[in-house]
Structures are given as structure tokens and as C-alpha cells.
C-alpha atoms as a PDB file:
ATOM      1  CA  UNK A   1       3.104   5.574  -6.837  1.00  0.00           C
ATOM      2  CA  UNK A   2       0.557   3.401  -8.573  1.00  0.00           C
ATOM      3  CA  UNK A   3      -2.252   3.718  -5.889  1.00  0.00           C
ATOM      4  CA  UNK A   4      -2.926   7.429  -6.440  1.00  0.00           C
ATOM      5  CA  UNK A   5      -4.114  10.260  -8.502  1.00  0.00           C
ATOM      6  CA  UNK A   6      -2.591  13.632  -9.157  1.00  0.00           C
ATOM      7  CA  UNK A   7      -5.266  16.233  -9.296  1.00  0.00           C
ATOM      8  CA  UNK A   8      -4.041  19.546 -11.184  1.00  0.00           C
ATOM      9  CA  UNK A   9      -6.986  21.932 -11.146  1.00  0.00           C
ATOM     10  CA  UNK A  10      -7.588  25.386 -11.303  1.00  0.00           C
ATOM     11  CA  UNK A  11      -8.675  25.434  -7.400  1.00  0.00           C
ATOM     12  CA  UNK A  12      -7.936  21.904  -6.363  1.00  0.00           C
ATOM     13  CA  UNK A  13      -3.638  20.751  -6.016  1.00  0.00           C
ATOM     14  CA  UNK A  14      -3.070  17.917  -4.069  1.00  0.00           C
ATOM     15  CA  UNK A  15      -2.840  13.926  -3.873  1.00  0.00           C
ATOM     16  CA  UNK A  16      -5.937  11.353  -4.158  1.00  0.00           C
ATOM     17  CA  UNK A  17      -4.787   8.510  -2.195  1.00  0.00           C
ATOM     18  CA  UNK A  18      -6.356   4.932  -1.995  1.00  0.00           C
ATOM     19  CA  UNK A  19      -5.531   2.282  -0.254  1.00  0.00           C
ATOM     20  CA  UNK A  20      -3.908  -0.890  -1.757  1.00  0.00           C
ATOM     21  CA  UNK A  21      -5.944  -3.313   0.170  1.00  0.00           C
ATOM     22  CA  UNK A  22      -9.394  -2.296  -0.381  1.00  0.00           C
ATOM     23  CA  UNK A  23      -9.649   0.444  -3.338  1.00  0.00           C
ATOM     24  CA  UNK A  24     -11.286   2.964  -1.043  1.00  0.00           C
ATOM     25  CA  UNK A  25     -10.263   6.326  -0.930  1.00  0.00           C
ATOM     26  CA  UNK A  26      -8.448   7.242   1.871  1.00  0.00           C
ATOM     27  CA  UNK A  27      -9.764  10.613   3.256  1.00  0.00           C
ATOM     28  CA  UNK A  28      -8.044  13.169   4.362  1.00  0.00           C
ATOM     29  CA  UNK A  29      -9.414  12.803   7.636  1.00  0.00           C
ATOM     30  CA  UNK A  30      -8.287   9.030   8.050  1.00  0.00           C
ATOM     31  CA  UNK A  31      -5.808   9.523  10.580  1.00  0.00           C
ATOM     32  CA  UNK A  32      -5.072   5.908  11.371  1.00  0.00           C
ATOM     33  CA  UNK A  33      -3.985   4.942   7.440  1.00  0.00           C
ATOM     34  CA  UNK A  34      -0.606   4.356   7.043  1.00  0.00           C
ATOM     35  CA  UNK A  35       1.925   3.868   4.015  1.00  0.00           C
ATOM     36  CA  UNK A  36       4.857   1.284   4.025  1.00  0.00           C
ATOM     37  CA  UNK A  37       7.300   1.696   1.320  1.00  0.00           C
ATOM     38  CA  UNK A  38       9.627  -1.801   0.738  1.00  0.00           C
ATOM     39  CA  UNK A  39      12.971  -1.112  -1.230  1.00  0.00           C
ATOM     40  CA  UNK A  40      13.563  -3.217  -4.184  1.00  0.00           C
ATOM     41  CA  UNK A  41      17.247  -5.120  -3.212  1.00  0.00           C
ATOM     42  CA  UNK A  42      19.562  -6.806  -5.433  1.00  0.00           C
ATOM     43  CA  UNK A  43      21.144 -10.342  -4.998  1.00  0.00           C
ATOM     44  CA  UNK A  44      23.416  -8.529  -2.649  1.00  0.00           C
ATOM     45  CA  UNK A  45      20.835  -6.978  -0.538  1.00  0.00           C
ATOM     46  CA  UNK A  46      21.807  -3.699  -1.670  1.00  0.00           C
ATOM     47  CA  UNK A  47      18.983  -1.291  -1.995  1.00  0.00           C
ATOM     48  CA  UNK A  48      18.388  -0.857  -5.679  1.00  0.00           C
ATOM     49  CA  UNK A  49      16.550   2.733  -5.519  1.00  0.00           C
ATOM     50  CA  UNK A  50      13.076   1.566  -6.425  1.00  0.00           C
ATOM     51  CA  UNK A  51      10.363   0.499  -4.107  1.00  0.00           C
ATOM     52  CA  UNK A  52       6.824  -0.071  -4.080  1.00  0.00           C
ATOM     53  CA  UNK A  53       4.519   1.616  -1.531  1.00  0.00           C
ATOM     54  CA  UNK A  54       1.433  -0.152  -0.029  1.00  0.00           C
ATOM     55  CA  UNK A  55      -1.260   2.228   1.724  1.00  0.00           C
ATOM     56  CA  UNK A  56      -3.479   0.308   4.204  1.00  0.00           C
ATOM     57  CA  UNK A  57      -6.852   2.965   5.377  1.00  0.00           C
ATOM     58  CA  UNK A  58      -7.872   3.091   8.883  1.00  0.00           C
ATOM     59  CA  UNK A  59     -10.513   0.334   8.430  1.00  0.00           C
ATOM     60  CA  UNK A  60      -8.142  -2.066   7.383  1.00  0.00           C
ATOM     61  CA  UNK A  61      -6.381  -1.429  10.770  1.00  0.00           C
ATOM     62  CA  UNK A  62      -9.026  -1.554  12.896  1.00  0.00           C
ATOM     63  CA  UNK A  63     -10.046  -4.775  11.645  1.00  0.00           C
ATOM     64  CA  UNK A  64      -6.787  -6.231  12.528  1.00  0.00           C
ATOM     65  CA  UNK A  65      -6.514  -7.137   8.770  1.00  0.00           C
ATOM     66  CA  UNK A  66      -3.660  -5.059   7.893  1.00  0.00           C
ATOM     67  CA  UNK A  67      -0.928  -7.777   8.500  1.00  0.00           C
ATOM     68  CA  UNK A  68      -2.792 -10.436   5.921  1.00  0.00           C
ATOM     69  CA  UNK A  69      -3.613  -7.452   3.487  1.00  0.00           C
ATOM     70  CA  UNK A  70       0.265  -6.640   3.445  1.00  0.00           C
ATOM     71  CA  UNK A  71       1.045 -10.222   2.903  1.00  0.00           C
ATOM     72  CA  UNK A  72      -1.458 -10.997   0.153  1.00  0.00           C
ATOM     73  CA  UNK A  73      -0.325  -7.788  -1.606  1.00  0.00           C
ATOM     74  CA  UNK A  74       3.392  -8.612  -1.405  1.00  0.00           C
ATOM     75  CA  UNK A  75       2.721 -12.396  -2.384  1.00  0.00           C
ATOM     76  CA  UNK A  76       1.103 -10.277  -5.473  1.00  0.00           C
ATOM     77  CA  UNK A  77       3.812  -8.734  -6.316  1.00  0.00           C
ATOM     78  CA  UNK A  78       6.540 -11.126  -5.485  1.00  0.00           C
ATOM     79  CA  UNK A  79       7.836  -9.743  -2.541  1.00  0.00           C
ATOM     80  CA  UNK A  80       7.231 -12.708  -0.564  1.00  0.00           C
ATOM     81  CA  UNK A  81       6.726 -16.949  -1.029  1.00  0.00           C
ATOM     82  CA  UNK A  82       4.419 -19.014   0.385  1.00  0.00           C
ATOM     83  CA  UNK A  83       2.740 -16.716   3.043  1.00  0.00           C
ATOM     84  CA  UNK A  84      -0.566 -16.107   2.329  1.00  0.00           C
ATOM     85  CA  UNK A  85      -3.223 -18.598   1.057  1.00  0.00           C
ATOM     86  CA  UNK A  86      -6.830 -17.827   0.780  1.00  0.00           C
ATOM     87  CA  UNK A  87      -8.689 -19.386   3.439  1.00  0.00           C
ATOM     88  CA  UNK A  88     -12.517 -19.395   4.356  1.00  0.00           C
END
């Protein structure tokens, strides 16, 4: 996963998480963030193994912008075509 940390410490084990939308840290506490993994597919539309994983923080949601954060990042990445545009 490309949006997270791996802390090995002497006290400290665990996962720094942060979402994909806004580069905050998602806290442990943050009960409203969610992660959406998409599966890579083939030209068959067989799953291919890989996927990438977006995580959208609680802020994001309660904004209602999680829908045109998931969009701009999978336009990004080349999920999807012609979805999102920047508007003002």
C-alpha cells in the first residue's frame, strides 16, 4: 500500500495510515474513514491479483467530497476516462 507507513519500534508496532485524498493522517479514532481497494483486470476482465487501495478520512466524507476525490484519484491513475475535470 503506497499511502502508509510501517512503524517497527521498540514500543510502537502498527500501521500509519493517510488518506489518499487529502495527505492527512487518518487517526485511529476516525471512525468514519474508509478504504476501497479496485482490482487491476485484464482485457478479459479477469482479476489480475493486484489492486490499488484508496483511503478517504472522515472529513472527506462528511463533506460529501468523497465521490469526486475517488474519481480524481482514479482519473490519476488511469482507472477511469473523462470523469473528473477541475472546476471552480
Amino acid at each position: 500500500m503506497s499511502n502508509g507507513t510501517n512503524l517497527d519500534g521498540d514500543k510502537r508496532r502498527g500501521f500509519i495510515l493517510f488518506s489518499s485524498a487529502t495527505n492527512r493522517l487518518i487517526a485511529a479514532k476516525d471512525h468514519a474513514a474508509v478504504q476501497i481497494n479496485v482490482a487491476d483486470v485484464n482485457e478479459d476482465g479477469v482479476i489480475t491479483g493486484s489492486t490499488k487501495a484508496y483511503a478517504i478520512c472522515g472529513m472527506v466524507r462528511a463533506r460529501a467530497e468523497s465521490d469526486d476525490s475517488l474519481n480524481r484519484l482514479a482519473s490519476q491513475d488511469g482507472y477511469l476516462k473523462n470523469v473528473w475535470n477541475y472546476q471552480r
